[in-house]
C-alpha atoms as a PDB file:
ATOM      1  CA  UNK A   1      -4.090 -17.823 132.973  1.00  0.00           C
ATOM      2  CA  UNK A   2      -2.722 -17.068 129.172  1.00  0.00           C
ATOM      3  CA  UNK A   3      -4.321 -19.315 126.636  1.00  0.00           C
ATOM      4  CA  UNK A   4      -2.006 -19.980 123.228  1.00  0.00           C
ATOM      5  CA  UNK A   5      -3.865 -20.961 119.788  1.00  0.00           C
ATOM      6  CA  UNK A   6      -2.185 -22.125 116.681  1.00  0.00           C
ATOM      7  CA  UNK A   7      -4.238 -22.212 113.932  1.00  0.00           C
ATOM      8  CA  UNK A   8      -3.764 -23.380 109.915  1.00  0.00           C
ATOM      9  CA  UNK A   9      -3.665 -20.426 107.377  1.00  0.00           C
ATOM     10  CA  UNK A  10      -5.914 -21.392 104.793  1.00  0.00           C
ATOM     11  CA  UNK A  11      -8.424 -23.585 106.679  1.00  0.00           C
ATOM     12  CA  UNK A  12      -8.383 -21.740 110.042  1.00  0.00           C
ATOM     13  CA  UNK A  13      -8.414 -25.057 111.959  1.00  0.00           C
ATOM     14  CA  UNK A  14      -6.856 -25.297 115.567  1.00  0.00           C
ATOM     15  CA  UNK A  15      -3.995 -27.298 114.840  1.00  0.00           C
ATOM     16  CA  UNK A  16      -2.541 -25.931 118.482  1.00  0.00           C
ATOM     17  CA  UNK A  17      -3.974 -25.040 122.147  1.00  0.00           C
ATOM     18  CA  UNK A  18      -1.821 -24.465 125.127  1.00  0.00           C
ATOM     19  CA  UNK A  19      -2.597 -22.745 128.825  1.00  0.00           C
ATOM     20  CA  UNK A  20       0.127 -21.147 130.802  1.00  0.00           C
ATOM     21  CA  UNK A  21      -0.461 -20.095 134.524  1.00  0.00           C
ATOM     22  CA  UNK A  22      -0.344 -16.239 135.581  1.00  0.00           C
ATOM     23  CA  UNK A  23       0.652 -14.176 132.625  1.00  0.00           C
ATOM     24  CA  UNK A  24       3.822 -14.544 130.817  1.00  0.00           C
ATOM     25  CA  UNK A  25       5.157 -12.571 127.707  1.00  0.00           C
ATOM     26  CA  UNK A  26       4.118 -13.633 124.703  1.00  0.00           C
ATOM     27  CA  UNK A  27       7.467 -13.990 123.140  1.00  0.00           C
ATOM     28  CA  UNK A  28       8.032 -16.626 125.902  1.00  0.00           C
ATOM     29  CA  UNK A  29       4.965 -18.653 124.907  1.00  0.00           C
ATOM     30  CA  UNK A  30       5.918 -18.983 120.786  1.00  0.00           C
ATOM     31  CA  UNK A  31       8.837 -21.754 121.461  1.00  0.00           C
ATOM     32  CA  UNK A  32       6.759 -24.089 123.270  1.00  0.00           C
ATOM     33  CA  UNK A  33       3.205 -22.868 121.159  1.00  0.00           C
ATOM     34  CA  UNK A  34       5.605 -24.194 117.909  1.00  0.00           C
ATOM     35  CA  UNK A  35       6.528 -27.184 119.813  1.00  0.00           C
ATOM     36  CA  UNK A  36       3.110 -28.624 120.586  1.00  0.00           C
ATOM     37  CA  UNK A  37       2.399 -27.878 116.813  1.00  0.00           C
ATOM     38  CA  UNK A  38       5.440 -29.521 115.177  1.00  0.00           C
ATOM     39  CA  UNK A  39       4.647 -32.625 117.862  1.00  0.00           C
ATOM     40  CA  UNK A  40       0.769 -32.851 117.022  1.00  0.00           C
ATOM     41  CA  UNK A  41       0.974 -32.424 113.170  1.00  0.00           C
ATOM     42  CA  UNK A  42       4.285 -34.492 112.802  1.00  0.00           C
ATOM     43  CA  UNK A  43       6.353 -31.797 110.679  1.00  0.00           C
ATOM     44  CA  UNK A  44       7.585 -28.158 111.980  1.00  0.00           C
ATOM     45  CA  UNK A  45       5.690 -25.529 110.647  1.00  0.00           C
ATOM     46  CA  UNK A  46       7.864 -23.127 107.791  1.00  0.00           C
ATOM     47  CA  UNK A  47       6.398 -19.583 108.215  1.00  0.00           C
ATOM     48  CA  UNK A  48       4.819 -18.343 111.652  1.00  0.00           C
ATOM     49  CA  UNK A  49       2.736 -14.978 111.424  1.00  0.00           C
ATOM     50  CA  UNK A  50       1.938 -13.312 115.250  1.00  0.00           C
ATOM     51  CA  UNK A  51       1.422  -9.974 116.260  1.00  0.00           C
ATOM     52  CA  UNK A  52       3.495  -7.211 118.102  1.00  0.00           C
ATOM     53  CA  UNK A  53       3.095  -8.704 121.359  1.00  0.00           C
ATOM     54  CA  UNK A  54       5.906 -11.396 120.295  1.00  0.00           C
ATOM     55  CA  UNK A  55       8.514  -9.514 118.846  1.00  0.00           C
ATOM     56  CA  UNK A  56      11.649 -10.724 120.327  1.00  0.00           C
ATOM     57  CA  UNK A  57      10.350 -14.584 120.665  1.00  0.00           C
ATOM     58  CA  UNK A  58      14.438 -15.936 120.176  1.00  0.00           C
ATOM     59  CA  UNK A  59      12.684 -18.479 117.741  1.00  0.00           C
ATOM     60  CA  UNK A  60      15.721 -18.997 115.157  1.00  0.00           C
ATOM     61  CA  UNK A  61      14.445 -22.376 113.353  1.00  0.00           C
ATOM     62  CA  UNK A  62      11.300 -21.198 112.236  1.00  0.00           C
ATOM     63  CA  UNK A  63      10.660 -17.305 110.041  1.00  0.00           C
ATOM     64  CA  UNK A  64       8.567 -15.392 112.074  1.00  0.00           C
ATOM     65  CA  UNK A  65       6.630 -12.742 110.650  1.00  0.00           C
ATOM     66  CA  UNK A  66       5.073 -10.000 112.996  1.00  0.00           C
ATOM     67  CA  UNK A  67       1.871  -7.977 111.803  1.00  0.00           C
ATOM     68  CA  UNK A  68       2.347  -4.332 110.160  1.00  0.00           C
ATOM     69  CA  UNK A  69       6.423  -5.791 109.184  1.00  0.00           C
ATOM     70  CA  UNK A  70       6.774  -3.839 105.991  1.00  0.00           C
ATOM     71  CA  UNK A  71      10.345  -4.344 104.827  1.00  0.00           C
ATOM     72  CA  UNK A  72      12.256  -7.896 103.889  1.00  0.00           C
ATOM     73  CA  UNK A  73       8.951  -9.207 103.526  1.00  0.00           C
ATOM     74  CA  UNK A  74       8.343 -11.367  99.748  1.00  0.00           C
ATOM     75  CA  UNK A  75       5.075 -10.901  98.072  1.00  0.00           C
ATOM     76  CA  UNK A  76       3.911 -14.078  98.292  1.00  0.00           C
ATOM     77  CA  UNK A  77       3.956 -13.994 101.950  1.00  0.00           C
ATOM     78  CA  UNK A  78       2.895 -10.580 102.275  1.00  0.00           C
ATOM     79  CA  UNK A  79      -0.072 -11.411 100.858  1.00  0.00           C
ATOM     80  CA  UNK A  80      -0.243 -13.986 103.813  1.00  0.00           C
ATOM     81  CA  UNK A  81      -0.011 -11.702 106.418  1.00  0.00           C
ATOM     82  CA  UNK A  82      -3.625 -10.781 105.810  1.00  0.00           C
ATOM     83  CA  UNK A  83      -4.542 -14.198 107.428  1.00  0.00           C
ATOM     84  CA  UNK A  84      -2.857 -13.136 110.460  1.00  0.00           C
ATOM     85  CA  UNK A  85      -5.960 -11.299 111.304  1.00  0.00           C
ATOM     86  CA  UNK A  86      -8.465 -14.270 110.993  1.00  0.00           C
ATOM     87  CA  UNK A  87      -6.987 -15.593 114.434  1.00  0.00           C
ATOM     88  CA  UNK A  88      -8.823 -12.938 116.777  1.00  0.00           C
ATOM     89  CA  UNK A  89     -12.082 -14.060 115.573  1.00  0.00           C
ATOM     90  CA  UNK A  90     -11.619 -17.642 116.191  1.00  0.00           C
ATOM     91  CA  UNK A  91     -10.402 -16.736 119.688  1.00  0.00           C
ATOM     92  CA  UNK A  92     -13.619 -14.409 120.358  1.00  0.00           C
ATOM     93  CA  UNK A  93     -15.480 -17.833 119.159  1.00  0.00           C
ATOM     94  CA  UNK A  94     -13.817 -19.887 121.382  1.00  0.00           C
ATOM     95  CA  UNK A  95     -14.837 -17.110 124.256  1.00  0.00           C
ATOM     96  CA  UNK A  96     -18.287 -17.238 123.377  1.00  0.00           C
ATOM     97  CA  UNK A  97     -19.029 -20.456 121.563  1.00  0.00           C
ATOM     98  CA  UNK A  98     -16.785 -22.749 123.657  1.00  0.00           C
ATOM     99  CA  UNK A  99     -17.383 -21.505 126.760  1.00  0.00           C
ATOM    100  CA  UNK A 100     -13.948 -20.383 127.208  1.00  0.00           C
ATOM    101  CA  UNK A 101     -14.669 -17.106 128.672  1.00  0.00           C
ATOM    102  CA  UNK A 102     -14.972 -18.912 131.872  1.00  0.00           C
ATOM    103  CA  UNK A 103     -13.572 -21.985 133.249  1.00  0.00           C
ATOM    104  CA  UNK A 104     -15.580 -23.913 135.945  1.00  0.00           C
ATOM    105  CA  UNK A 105     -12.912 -26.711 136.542  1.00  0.00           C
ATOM    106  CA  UNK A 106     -10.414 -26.107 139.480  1.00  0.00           C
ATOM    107  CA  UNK A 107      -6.647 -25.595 138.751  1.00  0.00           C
ATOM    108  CA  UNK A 108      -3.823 -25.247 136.791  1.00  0.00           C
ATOM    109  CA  UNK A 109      -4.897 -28.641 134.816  1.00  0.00           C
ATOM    110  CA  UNK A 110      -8.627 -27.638 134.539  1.00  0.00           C
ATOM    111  CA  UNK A 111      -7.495 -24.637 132.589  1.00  0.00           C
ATOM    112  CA  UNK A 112      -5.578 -26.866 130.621  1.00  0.00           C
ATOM    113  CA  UNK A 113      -8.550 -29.101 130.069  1.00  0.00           C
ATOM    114  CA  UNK A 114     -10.966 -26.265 129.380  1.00  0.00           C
ATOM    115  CA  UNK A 115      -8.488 -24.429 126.378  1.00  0.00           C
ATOM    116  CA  UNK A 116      -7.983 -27.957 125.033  1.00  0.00           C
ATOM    117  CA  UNK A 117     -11.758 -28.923 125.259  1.00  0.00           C
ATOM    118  CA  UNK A 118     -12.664 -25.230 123.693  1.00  0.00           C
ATOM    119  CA  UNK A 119     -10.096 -26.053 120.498  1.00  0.00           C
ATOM    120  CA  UNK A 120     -11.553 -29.522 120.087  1.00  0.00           C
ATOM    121  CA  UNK A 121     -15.197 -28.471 119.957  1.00  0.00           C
ATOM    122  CA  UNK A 122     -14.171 -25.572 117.705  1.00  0.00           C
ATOM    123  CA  UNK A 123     -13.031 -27.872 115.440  1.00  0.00           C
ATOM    124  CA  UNK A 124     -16.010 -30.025 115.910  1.00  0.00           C
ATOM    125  CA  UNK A 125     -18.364 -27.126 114.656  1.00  0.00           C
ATOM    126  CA  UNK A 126     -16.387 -26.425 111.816  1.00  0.00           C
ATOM    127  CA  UNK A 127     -16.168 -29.989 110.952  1.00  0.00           C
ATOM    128  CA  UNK A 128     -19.791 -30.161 110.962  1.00  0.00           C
ATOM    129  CA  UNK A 129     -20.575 -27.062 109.405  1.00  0.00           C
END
């Protein structure tokens, strides 16, 4: 199971949370990550930053910026790409925090249930923090 989080870039709230069965690329995963965004916020995001593991994504609509890109990049979202990096802690607090590490409910749709459930309480937390 490969769990996909989208999260904001100034507020670092999951806006995003997807399972896939087995383990697919990760370039596979961005079309339909983007989708679920774009459906749950209500507009399509403008600027996507990921890291190596999606070059090649065939996303057209949407500028995708891969970590450690150096040239075509503008300042101003150069100076984004730093945010890139405050994903993997958010996923290491979902691990630990939201109990996503391991997933006690059966099948394809409790994994779906648990990444969901993780997002929503991470939120929660920071919410009440």
């Amino acid at each position: 199971m490969k769990a996909s989080i989208a999260v904001t870039a100034k507020e670092s709230f999951i806006v995003g949370a997807r399972s896939y069965p087995g383990n697919p690329y990760d370039g596979h995963t961005l079309k339909d990550q983007l989708q679920q965004v774009e459906t749950l916020i209500g507009r399509k995001p403008e600027i996507c930053f990921v890291d190596r593991g999606y070059k090649g994504s065939g996303v057209e609509d949407i500028k995708v910026l891969i970590a450690g890109q150096k040239r075509g990049v503008p300042k101003k979202e150069k100076n984004w790409m730093g945010r890139r990096n405050s994903v993997e802690p958010i996923i290491g607090h979902l691990k630990s925090d939201g109990k996503l590490r391991r997933c006690f409910l059966k099948g394809i749709l409790g994994d779906a249930m648990n990444v969901i459930l993780s997002a929503c309480g991470q939120n929660l937390r920071k919410l009440l923090k």
